[in-house]
Protein backbone atom coordinates (compact mmCIF):
# COMPACT_ATOMS: atom_id res chain seq x y z
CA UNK A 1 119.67 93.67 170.53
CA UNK A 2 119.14 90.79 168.02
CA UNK A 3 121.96 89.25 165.86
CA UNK A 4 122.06 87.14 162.73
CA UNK A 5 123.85 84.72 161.96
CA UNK A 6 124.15 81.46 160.00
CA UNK A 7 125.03 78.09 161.69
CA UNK A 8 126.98 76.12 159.35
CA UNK A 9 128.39 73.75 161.34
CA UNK A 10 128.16 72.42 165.47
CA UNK A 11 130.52 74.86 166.41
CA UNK A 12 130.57 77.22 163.56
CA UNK A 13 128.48 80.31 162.23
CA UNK A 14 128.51 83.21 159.73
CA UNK A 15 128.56 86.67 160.67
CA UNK A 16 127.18 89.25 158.26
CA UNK A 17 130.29 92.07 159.02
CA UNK A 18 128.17 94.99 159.98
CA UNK A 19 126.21 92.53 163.02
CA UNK A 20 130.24 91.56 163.84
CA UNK A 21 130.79 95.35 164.21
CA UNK A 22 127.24 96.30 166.05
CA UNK A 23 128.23 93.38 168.65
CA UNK A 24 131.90 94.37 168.78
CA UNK A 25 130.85 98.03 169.87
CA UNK A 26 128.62 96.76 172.32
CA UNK A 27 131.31 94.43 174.08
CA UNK A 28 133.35 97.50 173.83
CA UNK A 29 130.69 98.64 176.44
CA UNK A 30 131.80 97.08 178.92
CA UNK A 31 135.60 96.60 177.94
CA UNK A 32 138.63 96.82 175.11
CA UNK A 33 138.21 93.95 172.50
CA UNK A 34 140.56 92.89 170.32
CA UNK A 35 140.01 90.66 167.25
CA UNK A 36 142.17 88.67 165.98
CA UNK A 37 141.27 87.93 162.15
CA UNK A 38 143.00 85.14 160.56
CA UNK A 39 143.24 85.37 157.06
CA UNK A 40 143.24 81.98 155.24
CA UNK A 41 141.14 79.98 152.68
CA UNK A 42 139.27 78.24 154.99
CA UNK A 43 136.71 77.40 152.42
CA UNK A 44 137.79 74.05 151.58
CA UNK A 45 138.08 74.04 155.58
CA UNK A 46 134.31 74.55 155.85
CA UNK A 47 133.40 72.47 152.77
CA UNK A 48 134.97 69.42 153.91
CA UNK A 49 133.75 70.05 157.71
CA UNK A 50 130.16 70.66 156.15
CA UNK A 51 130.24 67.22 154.22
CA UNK A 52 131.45 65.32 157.47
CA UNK A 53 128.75 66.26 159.79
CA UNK A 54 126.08 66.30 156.94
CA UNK A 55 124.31 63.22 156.71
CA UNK A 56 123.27 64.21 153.17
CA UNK A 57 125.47 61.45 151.13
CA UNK A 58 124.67 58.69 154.22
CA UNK A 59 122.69 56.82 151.40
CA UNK A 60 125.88 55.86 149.33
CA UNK A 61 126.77 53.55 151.85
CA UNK A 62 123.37 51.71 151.81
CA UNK A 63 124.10 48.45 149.81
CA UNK A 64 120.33 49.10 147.52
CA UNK A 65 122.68 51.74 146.21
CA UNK A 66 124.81 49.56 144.34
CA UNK A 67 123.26 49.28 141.24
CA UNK A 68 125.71 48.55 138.67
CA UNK A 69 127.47 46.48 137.82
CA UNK A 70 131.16 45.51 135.91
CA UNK A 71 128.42 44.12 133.22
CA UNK A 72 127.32 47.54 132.49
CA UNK A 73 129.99 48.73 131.33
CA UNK A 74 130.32 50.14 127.80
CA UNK A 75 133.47 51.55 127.52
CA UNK A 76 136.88 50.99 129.22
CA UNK A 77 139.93 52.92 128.86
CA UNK A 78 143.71 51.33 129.76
């Protein structure tokens, strides 16, 4: 039996619903399963747990990055 799924972080993944169900029945196999669904936004959850293992904004902290300056500003507002 294969199952997708989408790792989105080290110790999370996404389910499509109907996989979920076709490997529910088959634990069912063997015994009584019971799933416990928790139903909260966990989006910002994920976002934020996303962001801290990604490596993808790593560069900001490189000092080449800094490339303005107080002198380049145009504008300020009070």
């Amino acid at each position: 039996m294969n199952i997708n799924i989408q790792k989105i972080s080290k110790d999370r993944i996404l389910i499509n619903l109907e996989e979920f169900n076709r490997l529910i029945a088959k634990a069912e196999e063997a015994e009584k399963i019971v799933v416990n669904e928790i139903n909260e936004d966990l989006n910002t959850y994920f976002i934020m747990k996303l962001q801290e293992e990604s490596s993808s904004l790593d560069f900001l902290n490189d000092e080449r990055e800094n490339i303005y300056s107080v002198n380049d500003i145009k504008e300020s507002y009070k």
